[in-house]
C-alpha atoms as a PDB file:
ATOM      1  CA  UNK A   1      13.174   1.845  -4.189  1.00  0.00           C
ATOM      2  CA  UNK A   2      11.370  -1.210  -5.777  1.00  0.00           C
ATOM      3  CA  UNK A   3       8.962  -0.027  -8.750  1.00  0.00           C
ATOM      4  CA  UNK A   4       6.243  -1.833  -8.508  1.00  0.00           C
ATOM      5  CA  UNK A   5       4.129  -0.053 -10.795  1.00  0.00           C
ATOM      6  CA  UNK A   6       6.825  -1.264 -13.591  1.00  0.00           C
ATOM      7  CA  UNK A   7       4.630  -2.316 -16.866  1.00  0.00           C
ATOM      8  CA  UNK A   8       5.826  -5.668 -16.776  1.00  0.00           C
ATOM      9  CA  UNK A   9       5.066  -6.291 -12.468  1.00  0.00           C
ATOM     10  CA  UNK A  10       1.620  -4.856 -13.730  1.00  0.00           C
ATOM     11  CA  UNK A  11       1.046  -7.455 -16.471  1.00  0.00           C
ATOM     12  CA  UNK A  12       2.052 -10.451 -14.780  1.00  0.00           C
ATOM     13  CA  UNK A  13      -0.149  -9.251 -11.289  1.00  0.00           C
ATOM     14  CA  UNK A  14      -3.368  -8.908 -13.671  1.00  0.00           C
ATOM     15  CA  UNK A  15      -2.543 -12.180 -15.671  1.00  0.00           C
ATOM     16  CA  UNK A  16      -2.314 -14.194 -12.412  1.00  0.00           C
ATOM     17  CA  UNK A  17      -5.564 -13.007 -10.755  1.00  0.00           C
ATOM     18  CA  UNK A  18      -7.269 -13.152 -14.227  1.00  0.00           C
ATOM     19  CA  UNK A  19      -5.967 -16.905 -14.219  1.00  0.00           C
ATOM     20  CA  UNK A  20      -7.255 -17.463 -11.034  1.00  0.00           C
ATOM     21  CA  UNK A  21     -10.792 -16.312 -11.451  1.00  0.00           C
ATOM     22  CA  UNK A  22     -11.210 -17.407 -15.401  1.00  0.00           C
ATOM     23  CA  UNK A  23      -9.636 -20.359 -15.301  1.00  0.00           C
ATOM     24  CA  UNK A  24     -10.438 -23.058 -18.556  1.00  0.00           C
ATOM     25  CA  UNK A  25     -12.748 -20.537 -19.143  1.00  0.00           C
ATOM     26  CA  UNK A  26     -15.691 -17.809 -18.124  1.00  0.00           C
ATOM     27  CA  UNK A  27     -18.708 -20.831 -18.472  1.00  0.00           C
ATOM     28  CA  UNK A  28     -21.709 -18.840 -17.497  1.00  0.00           C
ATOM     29  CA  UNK A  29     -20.967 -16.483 -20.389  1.00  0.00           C
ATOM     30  CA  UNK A  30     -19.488 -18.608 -22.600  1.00  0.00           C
ATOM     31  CA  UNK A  31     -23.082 -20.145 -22.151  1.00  0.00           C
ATOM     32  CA  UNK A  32     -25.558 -18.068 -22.371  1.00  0.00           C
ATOM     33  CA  UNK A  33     -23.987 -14.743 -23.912  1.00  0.00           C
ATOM     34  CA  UNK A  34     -23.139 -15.024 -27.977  1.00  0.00           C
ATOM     35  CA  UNK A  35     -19.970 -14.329 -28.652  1.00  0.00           C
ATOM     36  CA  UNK A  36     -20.903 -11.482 -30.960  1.00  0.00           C
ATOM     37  CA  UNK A  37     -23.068  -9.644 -28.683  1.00  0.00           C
ATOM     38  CA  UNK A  38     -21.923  -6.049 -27.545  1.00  0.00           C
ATOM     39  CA  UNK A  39     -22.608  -4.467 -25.148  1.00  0.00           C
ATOM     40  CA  UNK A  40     -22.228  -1.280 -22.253  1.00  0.00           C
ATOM     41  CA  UNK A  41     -21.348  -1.300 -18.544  1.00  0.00           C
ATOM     42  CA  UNK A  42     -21.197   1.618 -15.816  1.00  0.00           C
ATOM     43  CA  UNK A  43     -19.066   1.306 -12.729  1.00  0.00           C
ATOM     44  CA  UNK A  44     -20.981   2.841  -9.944  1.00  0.00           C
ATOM     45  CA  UNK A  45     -20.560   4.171  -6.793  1.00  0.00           C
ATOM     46  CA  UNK A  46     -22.286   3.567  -3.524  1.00  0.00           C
ATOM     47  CA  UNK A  47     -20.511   4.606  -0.867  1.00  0.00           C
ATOM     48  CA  UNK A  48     -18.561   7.613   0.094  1.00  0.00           C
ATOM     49  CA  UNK A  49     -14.781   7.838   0.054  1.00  0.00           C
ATOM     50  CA  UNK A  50     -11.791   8.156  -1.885  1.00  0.00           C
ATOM     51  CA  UNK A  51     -11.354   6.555  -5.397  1.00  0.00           C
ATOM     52  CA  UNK A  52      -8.614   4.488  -5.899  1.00  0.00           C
ATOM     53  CA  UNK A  53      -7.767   1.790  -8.797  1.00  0.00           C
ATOM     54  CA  UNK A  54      -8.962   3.505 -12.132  1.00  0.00           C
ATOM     55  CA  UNK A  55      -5.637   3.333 -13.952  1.00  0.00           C
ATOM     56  CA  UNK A  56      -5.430  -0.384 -12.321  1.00  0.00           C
ATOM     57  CA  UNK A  57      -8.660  -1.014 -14.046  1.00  0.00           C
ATOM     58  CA  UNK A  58      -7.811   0.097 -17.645  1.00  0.00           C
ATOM     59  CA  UNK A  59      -4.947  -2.306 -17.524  1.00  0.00           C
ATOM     60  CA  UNK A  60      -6.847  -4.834 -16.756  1.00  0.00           C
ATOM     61  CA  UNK A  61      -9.559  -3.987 -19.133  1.00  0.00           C
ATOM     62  CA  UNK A  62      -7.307  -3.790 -22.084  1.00  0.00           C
ATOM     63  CA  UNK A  63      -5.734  -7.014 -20.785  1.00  0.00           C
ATOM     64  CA  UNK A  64      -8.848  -8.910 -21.118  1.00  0.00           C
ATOM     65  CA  UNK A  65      -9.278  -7.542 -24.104  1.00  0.00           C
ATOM     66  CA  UNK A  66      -7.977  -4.525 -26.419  1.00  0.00           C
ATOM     67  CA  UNK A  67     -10.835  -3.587 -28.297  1.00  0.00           C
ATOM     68  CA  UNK A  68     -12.862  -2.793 -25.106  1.00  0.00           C
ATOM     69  CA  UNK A  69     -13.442   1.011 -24.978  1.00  0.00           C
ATOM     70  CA  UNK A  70     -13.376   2.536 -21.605  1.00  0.00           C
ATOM     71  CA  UNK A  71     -14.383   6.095 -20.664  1.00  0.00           C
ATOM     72  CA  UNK A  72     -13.300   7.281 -17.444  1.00  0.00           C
ATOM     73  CA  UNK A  73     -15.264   9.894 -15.521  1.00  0.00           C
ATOM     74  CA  UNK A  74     -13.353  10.122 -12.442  1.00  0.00           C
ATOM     75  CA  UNK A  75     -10.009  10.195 -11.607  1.00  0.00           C
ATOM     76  CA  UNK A  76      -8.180   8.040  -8.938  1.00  0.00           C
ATOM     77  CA  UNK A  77      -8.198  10.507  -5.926  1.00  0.00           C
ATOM     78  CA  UNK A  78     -11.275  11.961  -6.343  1.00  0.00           C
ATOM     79  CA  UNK A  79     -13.332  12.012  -3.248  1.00  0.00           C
ATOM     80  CA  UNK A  80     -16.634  10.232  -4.678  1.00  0.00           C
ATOM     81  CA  UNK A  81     -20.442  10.329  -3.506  1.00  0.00           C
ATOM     82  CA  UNK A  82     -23.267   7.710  -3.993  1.00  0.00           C
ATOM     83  CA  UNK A  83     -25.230   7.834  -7.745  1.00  0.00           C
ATOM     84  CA  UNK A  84     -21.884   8.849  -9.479  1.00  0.00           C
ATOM     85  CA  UNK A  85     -20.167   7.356 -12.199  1.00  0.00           C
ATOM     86  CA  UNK A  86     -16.462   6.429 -12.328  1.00  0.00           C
ATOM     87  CA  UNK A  87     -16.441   5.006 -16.008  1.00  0.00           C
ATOM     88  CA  UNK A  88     -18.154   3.513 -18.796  1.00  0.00           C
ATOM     89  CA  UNK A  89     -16.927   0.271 -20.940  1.00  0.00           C
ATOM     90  CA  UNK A  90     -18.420  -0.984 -23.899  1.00  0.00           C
ATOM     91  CA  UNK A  91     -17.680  -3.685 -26.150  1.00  0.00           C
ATOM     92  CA  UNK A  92     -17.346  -7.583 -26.279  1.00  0.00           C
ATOM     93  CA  UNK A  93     -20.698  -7.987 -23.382  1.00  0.00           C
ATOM     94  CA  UNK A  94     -18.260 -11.827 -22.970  1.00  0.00           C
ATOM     95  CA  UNK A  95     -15.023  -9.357 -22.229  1.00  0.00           C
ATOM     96  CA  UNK A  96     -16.863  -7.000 -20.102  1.00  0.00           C
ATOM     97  CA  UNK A  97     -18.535  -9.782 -17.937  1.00  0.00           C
ATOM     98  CA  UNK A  98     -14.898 -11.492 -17.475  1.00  0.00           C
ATOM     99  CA  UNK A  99     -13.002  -7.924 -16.192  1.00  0.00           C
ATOM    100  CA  UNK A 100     -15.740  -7.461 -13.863  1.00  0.00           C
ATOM    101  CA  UNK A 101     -15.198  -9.156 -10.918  1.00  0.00           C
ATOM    102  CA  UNK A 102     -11.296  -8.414 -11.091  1.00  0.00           C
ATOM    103  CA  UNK A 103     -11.803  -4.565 -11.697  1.00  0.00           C
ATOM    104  CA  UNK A 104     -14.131  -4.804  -9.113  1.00  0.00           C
ATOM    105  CA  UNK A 105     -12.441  -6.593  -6.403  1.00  0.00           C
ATOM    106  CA  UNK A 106      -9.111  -4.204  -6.673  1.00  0.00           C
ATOM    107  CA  UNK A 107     -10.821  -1.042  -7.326  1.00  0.00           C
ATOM    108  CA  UNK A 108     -13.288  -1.525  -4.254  1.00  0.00           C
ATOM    109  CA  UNK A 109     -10.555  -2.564  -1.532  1.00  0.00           C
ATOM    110  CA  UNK A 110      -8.180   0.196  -3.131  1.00  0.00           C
ATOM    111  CA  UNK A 111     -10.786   2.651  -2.694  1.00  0.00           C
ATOM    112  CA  UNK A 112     -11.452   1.338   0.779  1.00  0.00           C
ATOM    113  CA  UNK A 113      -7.358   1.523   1.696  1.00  0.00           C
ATOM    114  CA  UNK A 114      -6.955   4.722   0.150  1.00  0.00           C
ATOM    115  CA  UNK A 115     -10.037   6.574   1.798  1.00  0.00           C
ATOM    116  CA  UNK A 116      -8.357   5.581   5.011  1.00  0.00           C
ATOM    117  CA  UNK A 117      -4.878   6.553   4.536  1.00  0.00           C
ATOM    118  CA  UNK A 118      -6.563   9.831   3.583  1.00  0.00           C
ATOM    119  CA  UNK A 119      -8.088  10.447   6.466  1.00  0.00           C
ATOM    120  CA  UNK A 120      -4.992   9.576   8.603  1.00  0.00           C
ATOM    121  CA  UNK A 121      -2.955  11.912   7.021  1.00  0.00           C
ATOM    122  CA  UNK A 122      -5.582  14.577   7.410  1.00  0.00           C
ATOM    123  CA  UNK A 123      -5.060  14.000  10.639  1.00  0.00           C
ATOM    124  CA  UNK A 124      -0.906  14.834  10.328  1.00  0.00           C
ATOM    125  CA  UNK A 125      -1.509  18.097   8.921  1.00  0.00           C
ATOM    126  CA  UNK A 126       0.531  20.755   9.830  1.00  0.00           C
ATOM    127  CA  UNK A 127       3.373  18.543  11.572  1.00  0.00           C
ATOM    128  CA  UNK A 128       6.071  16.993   9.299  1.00  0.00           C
ATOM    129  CA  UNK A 129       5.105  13.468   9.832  1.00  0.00           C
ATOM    130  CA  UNK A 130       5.124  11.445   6.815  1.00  0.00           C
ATOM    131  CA  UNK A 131       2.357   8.493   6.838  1.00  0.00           C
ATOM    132  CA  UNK A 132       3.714   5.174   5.880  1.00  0.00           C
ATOM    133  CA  UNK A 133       2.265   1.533   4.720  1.00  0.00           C
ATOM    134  CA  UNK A 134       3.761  -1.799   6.268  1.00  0.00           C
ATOM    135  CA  UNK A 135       4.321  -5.119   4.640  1.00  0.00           C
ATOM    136  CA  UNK A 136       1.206  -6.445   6.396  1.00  0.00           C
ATOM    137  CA  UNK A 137      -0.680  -6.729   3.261  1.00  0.00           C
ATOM    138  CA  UNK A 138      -2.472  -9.477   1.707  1.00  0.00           C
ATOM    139  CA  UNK A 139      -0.617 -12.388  -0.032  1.00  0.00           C
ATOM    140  CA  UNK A 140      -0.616 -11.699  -4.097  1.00  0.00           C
ATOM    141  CA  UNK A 141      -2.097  -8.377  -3.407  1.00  0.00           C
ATOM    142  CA  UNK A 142       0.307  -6.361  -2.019  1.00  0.00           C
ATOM    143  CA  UNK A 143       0.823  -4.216  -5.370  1.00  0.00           C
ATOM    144  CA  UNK A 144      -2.529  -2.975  -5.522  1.00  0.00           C
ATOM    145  CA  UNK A 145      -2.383  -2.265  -1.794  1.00  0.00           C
ATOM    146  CA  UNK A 146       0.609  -0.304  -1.661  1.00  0.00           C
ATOM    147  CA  UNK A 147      -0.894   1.380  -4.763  1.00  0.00           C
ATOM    148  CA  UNK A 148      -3.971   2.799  -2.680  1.00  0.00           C
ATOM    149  CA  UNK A 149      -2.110   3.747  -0.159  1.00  0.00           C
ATOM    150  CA  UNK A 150       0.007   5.999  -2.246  1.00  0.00           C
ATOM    151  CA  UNK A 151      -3.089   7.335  -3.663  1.00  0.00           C
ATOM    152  CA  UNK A 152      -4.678   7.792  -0.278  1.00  0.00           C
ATOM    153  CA  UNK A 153      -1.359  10.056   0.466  1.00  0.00           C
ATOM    154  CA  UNK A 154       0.894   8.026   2.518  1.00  0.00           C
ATOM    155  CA  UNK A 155       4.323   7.072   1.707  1.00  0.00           C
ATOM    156  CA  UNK A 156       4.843   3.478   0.896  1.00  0.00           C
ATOM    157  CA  UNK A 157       7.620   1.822   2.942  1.00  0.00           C
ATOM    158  CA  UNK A 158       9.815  -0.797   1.481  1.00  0.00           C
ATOM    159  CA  UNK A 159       7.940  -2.723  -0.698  1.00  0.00           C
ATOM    160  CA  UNK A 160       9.306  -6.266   0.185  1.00  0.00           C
ATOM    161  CA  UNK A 161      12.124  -8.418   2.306  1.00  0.00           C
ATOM    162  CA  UNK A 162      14.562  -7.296  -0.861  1.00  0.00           C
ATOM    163  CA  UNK A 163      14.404  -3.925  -1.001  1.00  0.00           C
ATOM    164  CA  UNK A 164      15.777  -2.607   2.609  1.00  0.00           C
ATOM    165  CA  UNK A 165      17.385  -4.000   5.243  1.00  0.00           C
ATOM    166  CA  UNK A 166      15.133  -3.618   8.139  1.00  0.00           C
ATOM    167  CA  UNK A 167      16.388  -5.182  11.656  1.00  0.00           C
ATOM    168  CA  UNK A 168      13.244  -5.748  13.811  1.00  0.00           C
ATOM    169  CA  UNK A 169      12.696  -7.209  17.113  1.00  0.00           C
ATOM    170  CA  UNK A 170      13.356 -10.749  15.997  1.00  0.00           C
ATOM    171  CA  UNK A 171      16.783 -10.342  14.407  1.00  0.00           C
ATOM    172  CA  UNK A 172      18.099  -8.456  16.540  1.00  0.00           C
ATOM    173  CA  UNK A 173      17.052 -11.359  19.648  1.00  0.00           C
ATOM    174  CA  UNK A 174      17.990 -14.056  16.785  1.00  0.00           C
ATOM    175  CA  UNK A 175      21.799 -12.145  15.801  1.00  0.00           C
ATOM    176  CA  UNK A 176      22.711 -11.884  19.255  1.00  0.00           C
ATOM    177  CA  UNK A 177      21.948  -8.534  20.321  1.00  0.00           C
ATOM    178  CA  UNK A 178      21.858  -4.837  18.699  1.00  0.00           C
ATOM    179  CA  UNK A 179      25.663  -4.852  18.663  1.00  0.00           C
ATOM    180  CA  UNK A 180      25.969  -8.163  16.687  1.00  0.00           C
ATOM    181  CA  UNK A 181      22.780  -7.437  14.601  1.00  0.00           C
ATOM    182  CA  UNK A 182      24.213  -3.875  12.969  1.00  0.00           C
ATOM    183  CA  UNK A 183      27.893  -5.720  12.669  1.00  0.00           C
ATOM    184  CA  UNK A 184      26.351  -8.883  10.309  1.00  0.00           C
ATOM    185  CA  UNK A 185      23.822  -6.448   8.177  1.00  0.00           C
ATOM    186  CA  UNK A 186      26.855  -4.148   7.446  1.00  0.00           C
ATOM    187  CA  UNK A 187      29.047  -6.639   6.588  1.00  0.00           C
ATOM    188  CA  UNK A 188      26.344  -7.908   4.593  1.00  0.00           C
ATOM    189  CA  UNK A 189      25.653  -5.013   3.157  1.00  0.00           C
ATOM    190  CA  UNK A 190      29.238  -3.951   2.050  1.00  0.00           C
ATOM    191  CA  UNK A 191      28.901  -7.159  -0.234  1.00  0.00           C
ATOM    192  CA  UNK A 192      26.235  -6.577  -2.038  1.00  0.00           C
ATOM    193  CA  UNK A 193      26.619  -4.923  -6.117  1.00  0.00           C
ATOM    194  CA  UNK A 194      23.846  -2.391  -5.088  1.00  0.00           C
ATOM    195  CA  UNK A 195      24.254  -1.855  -1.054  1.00  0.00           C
ATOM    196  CA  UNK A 196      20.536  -1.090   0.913  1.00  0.00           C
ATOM    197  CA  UNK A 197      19.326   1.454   3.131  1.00  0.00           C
ATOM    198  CA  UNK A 198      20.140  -0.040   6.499  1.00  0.00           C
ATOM    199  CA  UNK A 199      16.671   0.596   9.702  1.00  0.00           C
ATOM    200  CA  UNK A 200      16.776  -0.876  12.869  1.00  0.00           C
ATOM    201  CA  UNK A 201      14.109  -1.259  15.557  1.00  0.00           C
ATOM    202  CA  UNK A 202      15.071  -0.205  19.087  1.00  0.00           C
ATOM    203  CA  UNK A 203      12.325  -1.308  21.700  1.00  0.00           C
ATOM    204  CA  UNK A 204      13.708   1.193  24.552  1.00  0.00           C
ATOM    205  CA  UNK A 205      15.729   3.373  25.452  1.00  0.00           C
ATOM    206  CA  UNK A 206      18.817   1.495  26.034  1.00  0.00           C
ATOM    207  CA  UNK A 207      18.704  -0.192  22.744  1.00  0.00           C
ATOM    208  CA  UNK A 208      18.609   3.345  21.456  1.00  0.00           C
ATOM    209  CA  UNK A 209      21.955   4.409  23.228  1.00  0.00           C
ATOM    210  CA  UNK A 210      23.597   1.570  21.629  1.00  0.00           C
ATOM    211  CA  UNK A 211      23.043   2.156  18.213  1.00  0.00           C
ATOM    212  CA  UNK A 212      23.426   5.807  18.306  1.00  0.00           C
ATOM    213  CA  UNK A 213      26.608   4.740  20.132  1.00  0.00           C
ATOM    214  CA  UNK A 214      27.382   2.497  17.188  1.00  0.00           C
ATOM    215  CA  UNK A 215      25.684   4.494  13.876  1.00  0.00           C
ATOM    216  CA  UNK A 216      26.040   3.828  10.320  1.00  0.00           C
ATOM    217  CA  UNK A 217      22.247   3.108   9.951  1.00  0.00           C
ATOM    218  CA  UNK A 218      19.739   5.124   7.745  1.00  0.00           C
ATOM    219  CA  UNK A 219      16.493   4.950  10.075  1.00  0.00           C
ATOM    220  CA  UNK A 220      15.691   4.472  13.506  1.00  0.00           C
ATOM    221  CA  UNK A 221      12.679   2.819  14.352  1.00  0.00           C
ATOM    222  CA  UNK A 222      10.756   3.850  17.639  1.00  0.00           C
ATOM    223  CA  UNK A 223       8.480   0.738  18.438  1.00  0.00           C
ATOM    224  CA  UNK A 224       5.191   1.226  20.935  1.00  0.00           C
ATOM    225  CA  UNK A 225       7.811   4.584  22.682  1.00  0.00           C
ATOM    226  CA  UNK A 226       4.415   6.791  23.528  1.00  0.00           C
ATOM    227  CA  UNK A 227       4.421  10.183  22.977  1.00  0.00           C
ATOM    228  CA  UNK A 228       6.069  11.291  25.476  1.00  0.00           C
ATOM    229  CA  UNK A 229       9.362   8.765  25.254  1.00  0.00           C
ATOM    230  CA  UNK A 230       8.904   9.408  21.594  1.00  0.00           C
ATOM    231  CA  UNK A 231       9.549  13.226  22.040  1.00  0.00           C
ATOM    232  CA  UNK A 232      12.443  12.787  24.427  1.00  0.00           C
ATOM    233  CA  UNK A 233      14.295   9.726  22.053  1.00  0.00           C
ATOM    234  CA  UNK A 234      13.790  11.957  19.012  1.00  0.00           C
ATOM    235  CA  UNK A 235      15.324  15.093  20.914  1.00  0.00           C
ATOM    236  CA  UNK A 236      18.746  12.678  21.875  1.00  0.00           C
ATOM    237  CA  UNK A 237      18.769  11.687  18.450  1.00  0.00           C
ATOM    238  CA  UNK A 238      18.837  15.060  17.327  1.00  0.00           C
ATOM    239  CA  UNK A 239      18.769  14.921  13.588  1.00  0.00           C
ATOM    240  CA  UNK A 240      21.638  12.389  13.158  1.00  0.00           C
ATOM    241  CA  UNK A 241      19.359   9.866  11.744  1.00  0.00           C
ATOM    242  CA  UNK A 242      15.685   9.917  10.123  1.00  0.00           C
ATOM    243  CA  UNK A 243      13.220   8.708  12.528  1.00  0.00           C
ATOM    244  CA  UNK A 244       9.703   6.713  12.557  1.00  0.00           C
ATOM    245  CA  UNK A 245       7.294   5.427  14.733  1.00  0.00           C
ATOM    246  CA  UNK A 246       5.292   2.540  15.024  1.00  0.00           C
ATOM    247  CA  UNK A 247       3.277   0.246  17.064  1.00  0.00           C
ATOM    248  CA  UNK A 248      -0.248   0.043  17.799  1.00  0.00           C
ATOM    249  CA  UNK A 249      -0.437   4.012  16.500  1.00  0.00           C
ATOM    250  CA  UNK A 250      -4.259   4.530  15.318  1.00  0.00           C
ATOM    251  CA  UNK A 251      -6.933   7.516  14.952  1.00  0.00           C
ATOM    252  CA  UNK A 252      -7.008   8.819  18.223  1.00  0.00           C
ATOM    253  CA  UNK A 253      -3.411   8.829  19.105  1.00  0.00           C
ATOM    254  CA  UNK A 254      -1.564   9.795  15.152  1.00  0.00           C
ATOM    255  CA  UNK A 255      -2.194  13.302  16.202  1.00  0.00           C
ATOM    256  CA  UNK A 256      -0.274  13.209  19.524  1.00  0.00           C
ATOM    257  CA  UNK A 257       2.677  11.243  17.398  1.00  0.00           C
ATOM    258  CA  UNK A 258       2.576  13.285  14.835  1.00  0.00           C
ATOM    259  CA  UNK A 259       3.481  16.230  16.785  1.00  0.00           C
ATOM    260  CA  UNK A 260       6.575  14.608  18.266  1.00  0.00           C
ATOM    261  CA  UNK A 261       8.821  16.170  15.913  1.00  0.00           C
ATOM    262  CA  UNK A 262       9.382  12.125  14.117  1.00  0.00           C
ATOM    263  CA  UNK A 263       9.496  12.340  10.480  1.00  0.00           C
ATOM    264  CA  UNK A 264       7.780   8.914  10.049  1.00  0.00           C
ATOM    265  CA  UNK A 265       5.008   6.845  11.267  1.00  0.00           C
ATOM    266  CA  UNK A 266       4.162   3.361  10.089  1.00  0.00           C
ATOM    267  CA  UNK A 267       0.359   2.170  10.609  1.00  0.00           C
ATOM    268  CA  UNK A 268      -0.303  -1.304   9.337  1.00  0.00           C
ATOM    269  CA  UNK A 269      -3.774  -0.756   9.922  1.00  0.00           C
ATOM    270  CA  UNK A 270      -3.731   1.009   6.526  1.00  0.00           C
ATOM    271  CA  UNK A 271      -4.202  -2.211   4.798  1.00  0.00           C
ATOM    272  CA  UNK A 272      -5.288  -4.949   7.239  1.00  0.00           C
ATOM    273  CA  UNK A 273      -7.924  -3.045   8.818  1.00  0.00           C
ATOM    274  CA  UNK A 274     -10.096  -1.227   6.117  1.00  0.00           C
ATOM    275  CA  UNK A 275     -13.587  -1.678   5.020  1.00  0.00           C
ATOM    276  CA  UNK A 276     -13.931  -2.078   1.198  1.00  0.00           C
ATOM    277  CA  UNK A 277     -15.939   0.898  -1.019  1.00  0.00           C
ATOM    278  CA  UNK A 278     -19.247  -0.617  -2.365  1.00  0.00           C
ATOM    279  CA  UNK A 279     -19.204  -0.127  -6.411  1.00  0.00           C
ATOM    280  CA  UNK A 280     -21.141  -1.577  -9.087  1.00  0.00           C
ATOM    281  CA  UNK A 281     -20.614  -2.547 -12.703  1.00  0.00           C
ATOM    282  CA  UNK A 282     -24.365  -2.692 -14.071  1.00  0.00           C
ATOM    283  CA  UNK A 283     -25.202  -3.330 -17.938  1.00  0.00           C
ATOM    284  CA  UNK A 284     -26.427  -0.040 -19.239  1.00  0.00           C
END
């Protein structure tokens, strides 16, 4: 599995979004704050939730600038409550006043994405689903995404096109067929220095039959089966292969999946439907 969480894929994520907010240059404090002036800041929270993106924000503090001094209060993790306070940076006030929109941006939608996956896999308690993330994340982002969701509890899912081969809907109708789908990705596959875990999608029942028929794949996905089909598909499959669902699977209905006996289910809504943590850095 990809490592996104590798120093370097760390570095060049925060020097990218720092060069896209900074710029030539932070102008409204280059302006009107002297460059010698120090100063204190307090991230606050005012919301309720999960906390997610402190170790994100360190990074990106010490990128901005290494003398900054950061004291951290609460853990990613944590659930947090209104009036509490996650950290405390002092330093450069210029430094401080360039992190802040960056730390705040990642650490509020992280927080936001991980007190959601948290409460969806509250929900899978007791059954032996595993939650999982999706690629539907947002462009340049994805790394901080998949981060919160890991934090939140889930399990993160491939992390890009390169690190799985995953035959949905669309290859399969694009190769030919199941049949001519499996065939090309093992081939493929067989050529490769480092050869990939191998899923396929099956829509129904009969495209089920026909790769059971055929095997040699890792994962089996079960897309929009309900419950019910779910239980019955994962009872003919019988342990040969590990199996996930997915599909339109929210709140009310995880439970019922969940307690299909599937080892996986994938919920986009993780990261594309979330409401963002409010936090605060104010000058103390």
């Amino acid at each position: 599995m990809f490592n996104y969480l590798e120093p370097s894929y760390l570095h060049a994520f925060i020097q990218s979004a720092l060069a896209e907010d900074i710029g030539s240059g932070d102008h409204t404090s280059l302006s009107t704050v002297p460059a010698e002036a120090k100063g204190a800041a307090q991230l606050l929270v005012k919301d309720r939730g999960v906390m997610a993106g402190v170790e994100l924000s360190l990074l990106i503090f010490k990128e901005v600038d290494p003398a900054l001094q950061v004291n951290v209060f609460i853990q990613d993790g944590t659930w947090i409550e209104p009036g509490q306070i996650v950290l405390e940076v002092s330093g450069s006030s210029q430094s401080i006043l360039k992190a802040e929109r960056l730390v705040l941006n990642c650490m509020q939608r992280m927080s936001g994405i991980a007190t959601k996956t948290r409460s969806m896999v509250q929900i899978l308690e007791g059954t032996r689903a595993k939650l999982l993330d999706t690629r539907k994340t947002t462009p340049n982002f994805r790394l901080a995404e998949k981060w919160a969701c890991k934090i939140g509890g889930a399990v993160n899912h491939r992390y890009g096109l390169f690190d799985m081969i995953l035959i949905k809907d669309n290859h399969v109708d694009f190769a030919g067929g199941i049949k001519d789908a499996l065939e090309k990705a093992f081939a493929y596959n067989a050529q490769l220095p480092n050869p990939l875990p191998v899923e396929i999608e099956v829509r129904n029942e009969a495209e089920l039959d026909e790769v059971l028929a055929i095997g040699g794949v890792q994962r089996i996905m079960l897309d929009n089966f309900s419950p019910e089909r779910l239980r019955a598909a994962i009872r003919k499959i019988d342990g040969r292969f590990v199996t996930e669902a997915s599909g339109g699977i929210n709140e009310t209905t995880l439970r019922a999946y969940g307690e299909t006996g599937v080892d996986y289910i994938s919920v986009g809504a993780l990261t594309h439907q979330m409401k963002s943590l409010d936090l605060s850095l104010k000058a103390k």
